[in-house]
Protein backbone atom coordinates (compact mmCIF):
# COMPACT_ATOMS: atom_id res chain seq x y z
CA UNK A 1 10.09 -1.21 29.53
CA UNK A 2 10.55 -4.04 27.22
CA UNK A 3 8.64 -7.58 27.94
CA UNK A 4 10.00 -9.17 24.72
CA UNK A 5 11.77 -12.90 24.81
CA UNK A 6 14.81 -12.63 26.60
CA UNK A 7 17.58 -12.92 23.74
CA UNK A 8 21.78 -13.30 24.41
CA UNK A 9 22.20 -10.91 21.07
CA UNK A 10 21.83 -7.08 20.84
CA UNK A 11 19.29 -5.24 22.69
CA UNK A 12 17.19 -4.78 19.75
CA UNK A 13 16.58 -8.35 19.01
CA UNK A 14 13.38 -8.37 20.77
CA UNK A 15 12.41 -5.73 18.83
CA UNK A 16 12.19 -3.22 21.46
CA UNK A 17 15.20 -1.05 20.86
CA UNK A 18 17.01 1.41 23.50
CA UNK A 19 17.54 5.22 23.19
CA UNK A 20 20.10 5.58 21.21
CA UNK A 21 21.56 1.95 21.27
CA UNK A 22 22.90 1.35 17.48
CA UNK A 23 20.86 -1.54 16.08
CA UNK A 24 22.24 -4.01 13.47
CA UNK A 25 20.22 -4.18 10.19
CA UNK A 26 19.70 -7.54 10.86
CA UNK A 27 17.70 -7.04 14.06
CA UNK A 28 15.27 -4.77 12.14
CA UNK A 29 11.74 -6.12 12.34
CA UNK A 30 9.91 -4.86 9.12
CA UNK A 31 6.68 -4.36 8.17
CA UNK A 32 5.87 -2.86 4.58
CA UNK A 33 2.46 -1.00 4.58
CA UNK A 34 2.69 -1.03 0.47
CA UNK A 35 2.63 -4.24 -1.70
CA UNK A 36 0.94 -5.57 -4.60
CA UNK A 37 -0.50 -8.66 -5.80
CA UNK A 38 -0.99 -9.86 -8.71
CA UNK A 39 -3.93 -12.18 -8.83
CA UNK A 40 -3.80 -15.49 -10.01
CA UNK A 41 -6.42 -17.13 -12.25
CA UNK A 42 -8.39 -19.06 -10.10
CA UNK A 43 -9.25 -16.14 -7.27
CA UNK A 44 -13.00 -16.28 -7.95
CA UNK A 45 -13.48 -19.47 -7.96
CA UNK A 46 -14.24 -20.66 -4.73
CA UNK A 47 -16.01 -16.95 -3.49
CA UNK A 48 -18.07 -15.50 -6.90
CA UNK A 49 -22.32 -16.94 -6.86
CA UNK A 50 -22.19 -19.19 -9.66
CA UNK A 51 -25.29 -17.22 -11.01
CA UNK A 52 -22.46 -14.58 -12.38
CA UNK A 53 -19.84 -17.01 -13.23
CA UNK A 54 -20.04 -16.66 -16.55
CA UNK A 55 -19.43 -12.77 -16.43
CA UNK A 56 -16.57 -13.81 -14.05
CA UNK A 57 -13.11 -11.96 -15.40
CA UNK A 58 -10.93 -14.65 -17.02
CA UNK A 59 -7.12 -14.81 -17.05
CA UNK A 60 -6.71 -15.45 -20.72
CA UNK A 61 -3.48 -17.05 -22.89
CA UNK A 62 -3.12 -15.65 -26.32
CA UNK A 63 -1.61 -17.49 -29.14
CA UNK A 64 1.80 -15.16 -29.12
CA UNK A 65 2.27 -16.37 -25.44
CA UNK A 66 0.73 -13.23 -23.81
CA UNK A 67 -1.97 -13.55 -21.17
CA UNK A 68 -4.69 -10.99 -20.40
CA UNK A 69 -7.67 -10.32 -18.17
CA UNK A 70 -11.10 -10.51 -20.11
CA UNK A 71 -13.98 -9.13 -18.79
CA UNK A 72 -17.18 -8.79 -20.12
CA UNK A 73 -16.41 -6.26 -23.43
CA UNK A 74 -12.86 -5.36 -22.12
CA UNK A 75 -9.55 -6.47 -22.41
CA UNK A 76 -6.40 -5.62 -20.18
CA UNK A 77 -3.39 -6.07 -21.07
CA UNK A 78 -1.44 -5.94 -18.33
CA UNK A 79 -1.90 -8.54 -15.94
CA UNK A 80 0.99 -8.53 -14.32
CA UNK A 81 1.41 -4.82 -13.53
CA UNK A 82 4.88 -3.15 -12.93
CA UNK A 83 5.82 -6.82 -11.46
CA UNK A 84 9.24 -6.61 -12.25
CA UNK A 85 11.12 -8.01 -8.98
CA UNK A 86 13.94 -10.23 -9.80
CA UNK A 87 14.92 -9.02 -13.17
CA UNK A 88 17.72 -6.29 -14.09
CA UNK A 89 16.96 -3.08 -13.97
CA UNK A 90 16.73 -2.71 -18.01
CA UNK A 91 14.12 -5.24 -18.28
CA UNK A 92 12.35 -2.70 -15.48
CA UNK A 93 10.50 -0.80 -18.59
CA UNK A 94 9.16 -3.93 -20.19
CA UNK A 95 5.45 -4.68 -19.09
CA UNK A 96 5.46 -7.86 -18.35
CA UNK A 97 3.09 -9.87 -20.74
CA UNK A 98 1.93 -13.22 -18.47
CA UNK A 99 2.85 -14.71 -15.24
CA UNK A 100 5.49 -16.85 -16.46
CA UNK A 101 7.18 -13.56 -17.01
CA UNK A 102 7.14 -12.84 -13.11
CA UNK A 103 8.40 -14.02 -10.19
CA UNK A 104 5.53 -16.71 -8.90
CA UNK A 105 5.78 -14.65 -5.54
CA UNK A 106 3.81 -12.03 -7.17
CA UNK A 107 0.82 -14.48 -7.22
CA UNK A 108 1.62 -17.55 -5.33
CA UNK A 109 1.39 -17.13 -1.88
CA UNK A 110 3.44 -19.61 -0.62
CA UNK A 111 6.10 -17.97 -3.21
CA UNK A 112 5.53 -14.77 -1.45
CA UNK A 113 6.35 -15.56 2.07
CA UNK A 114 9.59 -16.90 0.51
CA UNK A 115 10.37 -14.25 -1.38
CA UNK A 116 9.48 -11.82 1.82
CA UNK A 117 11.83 -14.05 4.22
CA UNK A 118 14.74 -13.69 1.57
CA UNK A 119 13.73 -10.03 1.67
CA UNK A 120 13.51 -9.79 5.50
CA UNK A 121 9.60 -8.68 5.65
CA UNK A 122 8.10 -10.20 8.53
CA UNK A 123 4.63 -8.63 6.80
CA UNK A 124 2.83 -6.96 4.37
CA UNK A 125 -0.49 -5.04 3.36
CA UNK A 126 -1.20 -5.73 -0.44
CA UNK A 127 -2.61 -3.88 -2.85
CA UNK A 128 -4.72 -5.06 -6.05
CA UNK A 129 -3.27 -5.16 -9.36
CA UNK A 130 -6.01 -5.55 -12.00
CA UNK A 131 -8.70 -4.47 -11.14
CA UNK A 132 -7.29 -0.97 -10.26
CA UNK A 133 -5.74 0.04 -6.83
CA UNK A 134 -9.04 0.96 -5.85
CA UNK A 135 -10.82 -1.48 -7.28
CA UNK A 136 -12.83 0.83 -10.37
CA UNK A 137 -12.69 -1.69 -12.35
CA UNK A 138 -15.59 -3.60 -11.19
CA UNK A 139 -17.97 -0.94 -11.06
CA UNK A 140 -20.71 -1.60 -13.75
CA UNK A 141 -24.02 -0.97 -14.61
CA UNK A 142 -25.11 -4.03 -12.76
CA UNK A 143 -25.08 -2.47 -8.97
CA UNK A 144 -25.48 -6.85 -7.76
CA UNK A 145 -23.04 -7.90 -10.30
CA UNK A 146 -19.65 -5.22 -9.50
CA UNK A 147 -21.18 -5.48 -5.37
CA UNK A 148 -20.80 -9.82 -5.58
CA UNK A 149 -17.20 -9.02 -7.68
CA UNK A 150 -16.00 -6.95 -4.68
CA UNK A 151 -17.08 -9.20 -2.34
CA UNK A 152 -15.32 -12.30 -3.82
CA UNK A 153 -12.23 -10.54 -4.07
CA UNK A 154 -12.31 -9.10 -0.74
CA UNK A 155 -13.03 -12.90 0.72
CA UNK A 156 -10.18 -14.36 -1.77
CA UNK A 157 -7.67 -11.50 -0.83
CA UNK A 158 -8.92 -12.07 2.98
CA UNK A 159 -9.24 -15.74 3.51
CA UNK A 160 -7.31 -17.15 0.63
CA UNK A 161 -4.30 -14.69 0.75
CA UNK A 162 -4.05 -13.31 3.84
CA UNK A 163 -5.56 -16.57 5.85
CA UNK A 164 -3.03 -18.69 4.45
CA UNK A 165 -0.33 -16.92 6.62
CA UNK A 166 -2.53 -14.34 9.47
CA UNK A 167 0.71 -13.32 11.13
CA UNK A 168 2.29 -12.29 7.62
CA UNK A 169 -0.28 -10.25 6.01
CA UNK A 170 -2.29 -7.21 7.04
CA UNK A 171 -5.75 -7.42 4.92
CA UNK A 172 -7.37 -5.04 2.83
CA UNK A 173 -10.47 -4.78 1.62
CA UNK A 174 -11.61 -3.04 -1.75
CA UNK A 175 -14.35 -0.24 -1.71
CA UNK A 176 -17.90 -0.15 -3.36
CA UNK A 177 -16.68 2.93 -5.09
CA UNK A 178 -19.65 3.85 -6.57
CA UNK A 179 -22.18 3.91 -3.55
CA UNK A 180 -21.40 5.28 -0.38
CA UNK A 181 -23.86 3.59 1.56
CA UNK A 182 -22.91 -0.23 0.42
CA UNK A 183 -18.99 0.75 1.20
CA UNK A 184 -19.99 1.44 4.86
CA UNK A 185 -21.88 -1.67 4.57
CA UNK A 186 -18.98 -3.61 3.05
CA UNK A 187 -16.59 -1.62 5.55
CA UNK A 188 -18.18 -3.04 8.83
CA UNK A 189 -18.78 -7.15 6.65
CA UNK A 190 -15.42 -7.47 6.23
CA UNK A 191 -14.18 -6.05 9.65
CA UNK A 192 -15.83 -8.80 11.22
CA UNK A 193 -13.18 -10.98 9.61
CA UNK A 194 -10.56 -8.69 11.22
CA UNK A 195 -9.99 -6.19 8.81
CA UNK A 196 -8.70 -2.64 9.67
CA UNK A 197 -7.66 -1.33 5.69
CA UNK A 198 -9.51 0.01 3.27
CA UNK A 199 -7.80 0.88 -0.36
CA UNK A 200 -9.35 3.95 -1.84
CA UNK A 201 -9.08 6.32 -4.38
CA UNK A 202 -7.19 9.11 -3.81
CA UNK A 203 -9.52 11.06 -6.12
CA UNK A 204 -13.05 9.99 -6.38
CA UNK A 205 -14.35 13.78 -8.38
CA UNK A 206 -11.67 12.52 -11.31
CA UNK A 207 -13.72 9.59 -11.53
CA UNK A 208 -17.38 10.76 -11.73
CA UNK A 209 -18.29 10.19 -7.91
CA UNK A 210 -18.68 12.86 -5.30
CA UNK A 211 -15.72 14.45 -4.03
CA UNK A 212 -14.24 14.19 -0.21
CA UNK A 213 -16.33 17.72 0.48
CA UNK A 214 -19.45 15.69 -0.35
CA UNK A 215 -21.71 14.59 2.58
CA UNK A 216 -22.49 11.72 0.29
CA UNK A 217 -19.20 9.78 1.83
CA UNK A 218 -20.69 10.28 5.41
CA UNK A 219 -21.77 6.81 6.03
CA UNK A 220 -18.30 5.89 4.99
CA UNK A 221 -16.32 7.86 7.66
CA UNK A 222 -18.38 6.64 10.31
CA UNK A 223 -18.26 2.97 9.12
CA UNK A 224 -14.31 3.39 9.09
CA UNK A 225 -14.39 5.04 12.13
CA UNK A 226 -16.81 1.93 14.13
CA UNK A 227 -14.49 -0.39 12.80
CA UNK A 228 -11.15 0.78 13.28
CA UNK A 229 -10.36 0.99 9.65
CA UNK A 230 -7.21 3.04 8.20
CA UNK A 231 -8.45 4.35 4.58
CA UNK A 232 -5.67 3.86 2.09
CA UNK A 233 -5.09 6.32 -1.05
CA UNK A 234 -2.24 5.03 -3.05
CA UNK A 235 -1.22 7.18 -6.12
CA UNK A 236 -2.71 6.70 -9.30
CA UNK A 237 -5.95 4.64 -7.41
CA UNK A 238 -8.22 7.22 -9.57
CA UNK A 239 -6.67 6.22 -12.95
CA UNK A 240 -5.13 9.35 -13.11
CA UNK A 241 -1.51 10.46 -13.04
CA UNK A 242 0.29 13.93 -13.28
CA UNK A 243 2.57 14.97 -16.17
CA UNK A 244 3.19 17.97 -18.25
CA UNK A 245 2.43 16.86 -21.69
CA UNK A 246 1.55 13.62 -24.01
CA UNK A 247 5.24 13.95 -25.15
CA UNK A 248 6.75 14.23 -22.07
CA UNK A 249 9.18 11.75 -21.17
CA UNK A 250 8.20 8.77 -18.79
CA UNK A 251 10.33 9.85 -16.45
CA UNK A 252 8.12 13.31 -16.06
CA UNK A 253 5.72 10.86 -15.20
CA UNK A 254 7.26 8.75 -12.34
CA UNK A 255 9.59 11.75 -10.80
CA UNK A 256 5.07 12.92 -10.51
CA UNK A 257 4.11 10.01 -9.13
CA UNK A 258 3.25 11.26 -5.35
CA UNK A 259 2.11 14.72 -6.93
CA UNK A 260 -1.42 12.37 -6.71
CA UNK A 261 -1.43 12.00 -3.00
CA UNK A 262 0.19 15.29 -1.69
CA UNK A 263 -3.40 16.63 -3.99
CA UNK A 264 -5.03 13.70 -2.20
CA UNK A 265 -3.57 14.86 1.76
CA UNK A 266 -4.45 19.12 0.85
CA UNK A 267 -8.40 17.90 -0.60
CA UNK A 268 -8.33 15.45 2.89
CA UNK A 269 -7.21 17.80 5.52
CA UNK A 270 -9.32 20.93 4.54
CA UNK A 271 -12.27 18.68 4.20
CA UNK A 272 -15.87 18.43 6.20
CA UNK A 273 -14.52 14.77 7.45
CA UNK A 274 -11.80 15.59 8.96
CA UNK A 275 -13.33 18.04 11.14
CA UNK A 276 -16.69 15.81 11.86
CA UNK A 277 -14.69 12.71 12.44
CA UNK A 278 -11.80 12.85 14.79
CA UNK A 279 -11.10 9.39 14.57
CA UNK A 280 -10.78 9.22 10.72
CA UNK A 281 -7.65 7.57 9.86
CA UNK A 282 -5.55 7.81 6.24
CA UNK A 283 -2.87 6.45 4.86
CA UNK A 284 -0.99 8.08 2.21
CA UNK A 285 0.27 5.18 0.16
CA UNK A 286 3.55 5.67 -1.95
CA UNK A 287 3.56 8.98 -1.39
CA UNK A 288 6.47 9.42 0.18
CA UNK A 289 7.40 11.61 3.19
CA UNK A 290 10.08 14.46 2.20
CA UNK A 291 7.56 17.03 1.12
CA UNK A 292 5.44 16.54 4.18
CA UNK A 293 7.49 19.49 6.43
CA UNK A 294 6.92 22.20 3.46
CA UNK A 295 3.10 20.88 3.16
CA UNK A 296 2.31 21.55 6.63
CA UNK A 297 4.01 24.74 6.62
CA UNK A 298 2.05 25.87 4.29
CA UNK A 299 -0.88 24.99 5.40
CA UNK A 300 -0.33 26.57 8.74
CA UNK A 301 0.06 29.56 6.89
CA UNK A 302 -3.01 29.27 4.54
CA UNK A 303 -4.80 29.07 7.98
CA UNK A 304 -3.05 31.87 9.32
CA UNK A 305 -3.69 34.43 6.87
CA UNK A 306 -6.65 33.43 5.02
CA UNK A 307 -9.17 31.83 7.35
CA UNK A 308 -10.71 34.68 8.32
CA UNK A 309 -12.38 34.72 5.31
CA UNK A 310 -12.43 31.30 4.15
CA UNK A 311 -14.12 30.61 7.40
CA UNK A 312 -11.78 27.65 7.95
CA UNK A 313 -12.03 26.35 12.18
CA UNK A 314 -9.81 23.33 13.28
CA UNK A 315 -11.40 23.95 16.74
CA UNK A 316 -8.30 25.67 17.97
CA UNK A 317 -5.73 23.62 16.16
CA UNK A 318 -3.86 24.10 13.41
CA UNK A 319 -3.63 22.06 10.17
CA UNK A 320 -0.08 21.00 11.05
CA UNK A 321 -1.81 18.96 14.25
CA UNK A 322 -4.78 18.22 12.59
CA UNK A 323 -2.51 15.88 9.73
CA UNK A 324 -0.54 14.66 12.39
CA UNK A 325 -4.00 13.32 14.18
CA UNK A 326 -5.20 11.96 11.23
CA UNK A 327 -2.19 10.65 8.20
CA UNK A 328 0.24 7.86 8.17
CA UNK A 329 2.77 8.84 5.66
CA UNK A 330 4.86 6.62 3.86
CA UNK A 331 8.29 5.88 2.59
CA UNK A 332 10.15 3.34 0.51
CA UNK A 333 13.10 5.19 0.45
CA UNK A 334 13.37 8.61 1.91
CA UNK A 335 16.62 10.15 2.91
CA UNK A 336 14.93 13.41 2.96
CA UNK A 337 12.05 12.33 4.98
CA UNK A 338 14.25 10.28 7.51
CA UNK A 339 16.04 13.53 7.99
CA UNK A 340 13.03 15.52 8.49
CA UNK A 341 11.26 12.75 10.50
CA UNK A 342 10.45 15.01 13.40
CA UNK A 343 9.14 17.82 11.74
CA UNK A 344 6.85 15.02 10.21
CA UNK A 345 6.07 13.38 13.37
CA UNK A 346 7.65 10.52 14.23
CA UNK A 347 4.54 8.79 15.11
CA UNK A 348 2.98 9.05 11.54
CA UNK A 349 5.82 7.55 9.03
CA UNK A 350 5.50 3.99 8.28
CA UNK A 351 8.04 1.66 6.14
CA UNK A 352 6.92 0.25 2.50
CA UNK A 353 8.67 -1.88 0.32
CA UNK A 354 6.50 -1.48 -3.03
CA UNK A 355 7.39 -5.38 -3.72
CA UNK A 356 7.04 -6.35 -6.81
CA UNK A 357 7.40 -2.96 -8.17
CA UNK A 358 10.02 -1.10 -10.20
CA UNK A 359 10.72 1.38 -6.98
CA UNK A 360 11.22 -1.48 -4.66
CA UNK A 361 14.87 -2.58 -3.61
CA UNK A 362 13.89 -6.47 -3.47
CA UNK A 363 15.53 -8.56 -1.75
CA UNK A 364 18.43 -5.75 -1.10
CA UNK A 365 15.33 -3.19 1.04
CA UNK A 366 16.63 -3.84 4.47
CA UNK A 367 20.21 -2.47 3.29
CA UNK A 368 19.25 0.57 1.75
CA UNK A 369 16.53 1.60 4.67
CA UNK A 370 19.40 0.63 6.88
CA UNK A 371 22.05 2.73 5.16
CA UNK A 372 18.80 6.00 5.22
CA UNK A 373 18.64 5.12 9.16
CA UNK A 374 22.55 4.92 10.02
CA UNK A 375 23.26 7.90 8.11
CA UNK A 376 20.66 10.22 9.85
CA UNK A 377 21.23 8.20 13.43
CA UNK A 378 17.95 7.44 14.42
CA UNK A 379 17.46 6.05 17.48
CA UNK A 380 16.71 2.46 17.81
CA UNK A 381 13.25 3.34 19.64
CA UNK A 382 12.75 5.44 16.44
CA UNK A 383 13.41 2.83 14.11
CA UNK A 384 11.11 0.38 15.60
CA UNK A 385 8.69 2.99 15.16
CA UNK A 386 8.89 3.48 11.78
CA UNK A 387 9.78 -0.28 10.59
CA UNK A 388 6.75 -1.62 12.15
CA UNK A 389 5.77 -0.52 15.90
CA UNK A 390 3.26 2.30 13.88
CA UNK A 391 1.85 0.04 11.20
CA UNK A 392 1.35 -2.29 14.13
CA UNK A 393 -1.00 0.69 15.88
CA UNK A 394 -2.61 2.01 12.83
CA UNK A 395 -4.04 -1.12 11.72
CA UNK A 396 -4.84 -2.86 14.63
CA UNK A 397 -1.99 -5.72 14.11
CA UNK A 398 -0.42 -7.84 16.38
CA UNK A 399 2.23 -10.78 14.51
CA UNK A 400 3.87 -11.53 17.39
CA UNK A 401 0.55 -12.94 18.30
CA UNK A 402 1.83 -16.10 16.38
CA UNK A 403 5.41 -15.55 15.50
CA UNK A 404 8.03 -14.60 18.50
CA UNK A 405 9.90 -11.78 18.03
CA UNK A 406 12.96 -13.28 17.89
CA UNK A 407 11.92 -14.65 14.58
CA UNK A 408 10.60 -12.00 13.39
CA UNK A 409 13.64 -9.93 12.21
CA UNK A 410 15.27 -9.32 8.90
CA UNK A 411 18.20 -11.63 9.92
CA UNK A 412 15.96 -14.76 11.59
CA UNK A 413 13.66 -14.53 8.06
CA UNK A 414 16.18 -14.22 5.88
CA UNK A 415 17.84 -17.50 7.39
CA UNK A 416 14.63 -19.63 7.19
CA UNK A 417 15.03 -18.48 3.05
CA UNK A 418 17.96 -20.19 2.92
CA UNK A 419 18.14 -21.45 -0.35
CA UNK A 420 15.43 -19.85 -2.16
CA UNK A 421 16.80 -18.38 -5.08
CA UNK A 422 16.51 -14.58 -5.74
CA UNK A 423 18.88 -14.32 -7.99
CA UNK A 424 18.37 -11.49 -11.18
CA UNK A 425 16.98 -12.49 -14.02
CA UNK A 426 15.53 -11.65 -17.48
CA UNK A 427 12.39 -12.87 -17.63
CA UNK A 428 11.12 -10.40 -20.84
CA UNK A 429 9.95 -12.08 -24.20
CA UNK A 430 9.70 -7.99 -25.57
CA UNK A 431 12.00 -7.56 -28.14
CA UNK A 432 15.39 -5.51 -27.37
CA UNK A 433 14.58 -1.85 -27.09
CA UNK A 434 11.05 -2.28 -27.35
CA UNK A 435 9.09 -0.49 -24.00
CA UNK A 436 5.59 -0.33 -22.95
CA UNK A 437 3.91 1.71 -20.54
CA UNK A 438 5.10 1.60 -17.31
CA UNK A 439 2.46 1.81 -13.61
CA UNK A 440 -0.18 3.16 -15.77
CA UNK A 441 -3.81 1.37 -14.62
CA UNK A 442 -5.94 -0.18 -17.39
C-alpha cells in the first residue's frame, strides 16, 4: 500500500500508481539513468595535487573562436560532445566547437537543474564527456599521475556536481581502467561518499586490457559487489563503434549504435563473473531494450543445445534468468521494448533521457515516453517502475529523502521552470552544409 503525501489530484500523484489506474503525463515522476556532462573549465581546480597542475588538461580558446581540451601532447577537439539540446534538428550534425555553442545546462549546474525542471526530470546519472565515457583518456604512463586525474574528477563530478543538488543527481564514479586492483580500491573510496555507479567500458580486450573472462577483474566484482555498486557500460565507452565500411554513411553508424552493448550483455552473461558473483549488477547504458526478448531467446537456446559441450552451468538456471538477475536495460525511446516489457522483465528496464544528446527529446521527453506508455497501456504500477521506482533500487537512491513526492513530478518541476527559456535555437558558427563527426570519442 501506498504511504506517499496525501494529495486531492490523481492517484498517481504520490507517485505510487494503482493497477491499471490511467496516469496523466504530468504525474510521471522521472528519473533518467543516461546523461552527459560536459565539463567546464575549472573542474580540477579545487580537487587535482598542485604537484600535477601543470599537466592538468586545459580548456583552451583558439583564435577562430573554437575551444579545445589540451592535454599533455594531445588535442581534442570536441569539447562539447554531441551537446546539441536546444538547437533544430539540422544544426544536430554540427559538432559543436566551444561552450558558447551549447546550452550552459550542459556544464553549469545550476543551468542543469533548470533545464531538467523545464524537462520534467526530477534526476539524473551523468556520464563524462571528454575524457571518454569510461574515462580512457586519463590513462598514461604515469600510473600516480592518470590515478590523482581520476580521483579529482570523481570528487568534482561527486561533490561539485552532484553535491550541489544530492536529491537531483545519482553519482558516478570513473574507473582506473588500466589496473584492476586500484579500481576496486577506487570502487570502495568513493562509495564512502555514497556512490553506487560505476561507468565502464563496455569492451576493455578492444582497448589493450584483459577481457571480462579474465580473473584479472576479480578484485573489481567483489569491490562492486561490497559496495552496492551498479557497473555501467554505455556504447562506444571502448572508443569503438560498429559500422560496415569507412564509406558508409553516418547513419550506418548511429542505426549501430547499441550493436556495442548487446556484444557487451552476450561477453557479460557467459562470463566467469557472472557465475562467481551473484550480486554483480550492470547496466546497459543506451542500449536500448527491443532486442532484449530475441537475445535471451537465443541464449536459452545456445544453452540448450550446445552446453553439453561447451561445458556451460548456470547452476540450474538458464541464461534468460541469469540476465534478468543481473542487467538493467535501458530505453530512451522504445516502442518496441515497452511492448515487449514483460518478456524483458519488468523489473530490469529503466528510463533515460540522453540529455544533451542528439537522441534525446529535450524538453518534449515526458510526451513522447508518455505517448510509448498510453499506446501499449501500461499499468500505472508499471510505469512507476520503469520511470524511476527501478533506478531508485538499482542504485541505492532515495530523492524523496529531500524532495516530497508531490514535487517531484514532471508537472510540479516543470512549473517551478516557469520562465526559463528552452526555446530552439541555432547556436552553430559551422558554415551551411558543412558536418563533422557526430558521438565519435576523441
Amino acid at each position: 500500500m501506498c504511504n506517499g503525501p496525501s494529495m486531492p489530484a490523481s492517484p498517481s500523484a504520490s507517485g505510487c500508481a494503482l493497477e491499471g489506474t490511467p496516469v496523466h503525463k504530468d504525474d510521471m515522476i522521472l528519473i533518467s539513468v543516461d546523461d552527459h556532462t560536459i565539463e567546464p573549465p575549472d573542474m580540477f581546480e579545487n580537487h587535482l595535487p598542485a604537484r600535477y597542475s601543470a599537466d592538468a588538461p586545459r580548456l583552451v580558446r583558439n583564435p577562430d573562436g573554437s575551444d579545445v581540451w589540451k592535454f599533455r601532447d594531445r588535442v581534442i577537439p570536441n569539447p562539447a560532445l554531441n551537446a546539441v539540446a536546444g538547437r533544430p534538428k539540422a544544426e544536430f550534425g554540427l559538432e559543436p566547437q566551444g561552450l558558447d555553442e551549447i546550452r550552459p545546462g550542459c556544464y553549469q549546474v545550476d543551468e542543469r537543474i533548470k533545464d531538467m525542471n523545464a524537462g520534467g526530470v526530477l534526476a539524473s546519472i551523468c556520464f563524462p564527456s571528454f575524457p571518454g565515457f569510461a574515462g580512457r583518456l586519463f590513462a598514461t604512463e604515469d600510473s600516480d599521475f592518470s590515478l590523482a586525474l581520476v580521483q579529482a574528477y570523481n570528487d568534482w563530478h561527486i561533490d561539485e556536481w552532484c553535491g550541489a543538488y544530492p536529491a537531483r543527481f545519482i553519482p558516478m564514479a570513473l574507473p582506473v581502467l588500466w589496473d584492476a586492483q586500484a579500481c576496486a580500491a577506487e570502487v570502495r573510496r568513493v562509495s564512502k561518499k555514497g556512490v553506487h555507479a560505476l561507468t565502464f567500458t563496455e569492451n576493455p580486450a578492444t582497448m589493450g586490457y584483459p577481457s571480462f573472462h579474465d580473473d584479472y577483474w576479480n578484485p573489481l566484482w567483489k569491490a562492486l559487489c561490497d559496495t552496492s555498486t551498479v557497473m555501467n557500460v554505455h556504447f562506444g565507452s571502448s572508443g569503438k563503434l560498429v559500422t560496415t565500411a569507412p564509406d558508409a554513411p553516418i547513419d550506418v553508424l548511429m542505426t549501430l549504435g547499441p550493436m556495442n552493448v548487446i556484444q557487451a550483455a552476450a561477453d557479460l552473461l557467459w562470463s566467469k563473473p557472472i557465475k562467481q558473483y551473484p550480486d554483480l549488477k550492470i547496466a546497459l547504458s543506451e542500449g536500448g531494450t527491443g532486442w532484449v526478448p530475441y537475445f535471451l531467446e537465443r541464449a536459452d537456446r545456445t544453452y540448450e543445445m550446445h552446453s553439453t559441450w561447451t561445458r556451460q552451468d548456470f547452476g540450474g538456471k538458464v541464461p534468460s534468468e541469469v540476465f534478468r538477475e543481473h542487467f538493467l536495460t535501458c530505453f530512451i525511446s522504445d516502442p518496441v521494448g515497452i511492448r515487449l516489457r514483460n518478456m524483458i522483465g519488468i523489473d530490469n528496464i529503466a528510463w533515460e533521457a540522453d540529455y544533451p544528446h542528439s537522441d534525446s527529446m529535450w524538453p518534449g521527453a515526458p510526451e513522447e515516453l508518455w505517448d510509448v506508455l498510453s499506446l501499449n497501456e501500461v499499468p500505472g504500477s508499471e510505469i512507476d517502475k520503469i520511470t524511476h521506482q527501478n533506478a531508485m533500487r538499482w542504485y541505492s537512491f532515495d530523492p524523496f529523502t529531500r524532495i516530497p513526492r508531490e514535487q517531484a513530478t514532471v508537472g510540479a518541476l516543470r512549473k517551478a521552470a516557469e520562465g526559463h527559456d528552452v526555446s530552439v535555437r541555432a547556436l552553430s558558427r559551422h558554415e551551411a552544409g558543412q558536418r563533422t563527426g557526430i558521438l565519435v570519442e576523441p
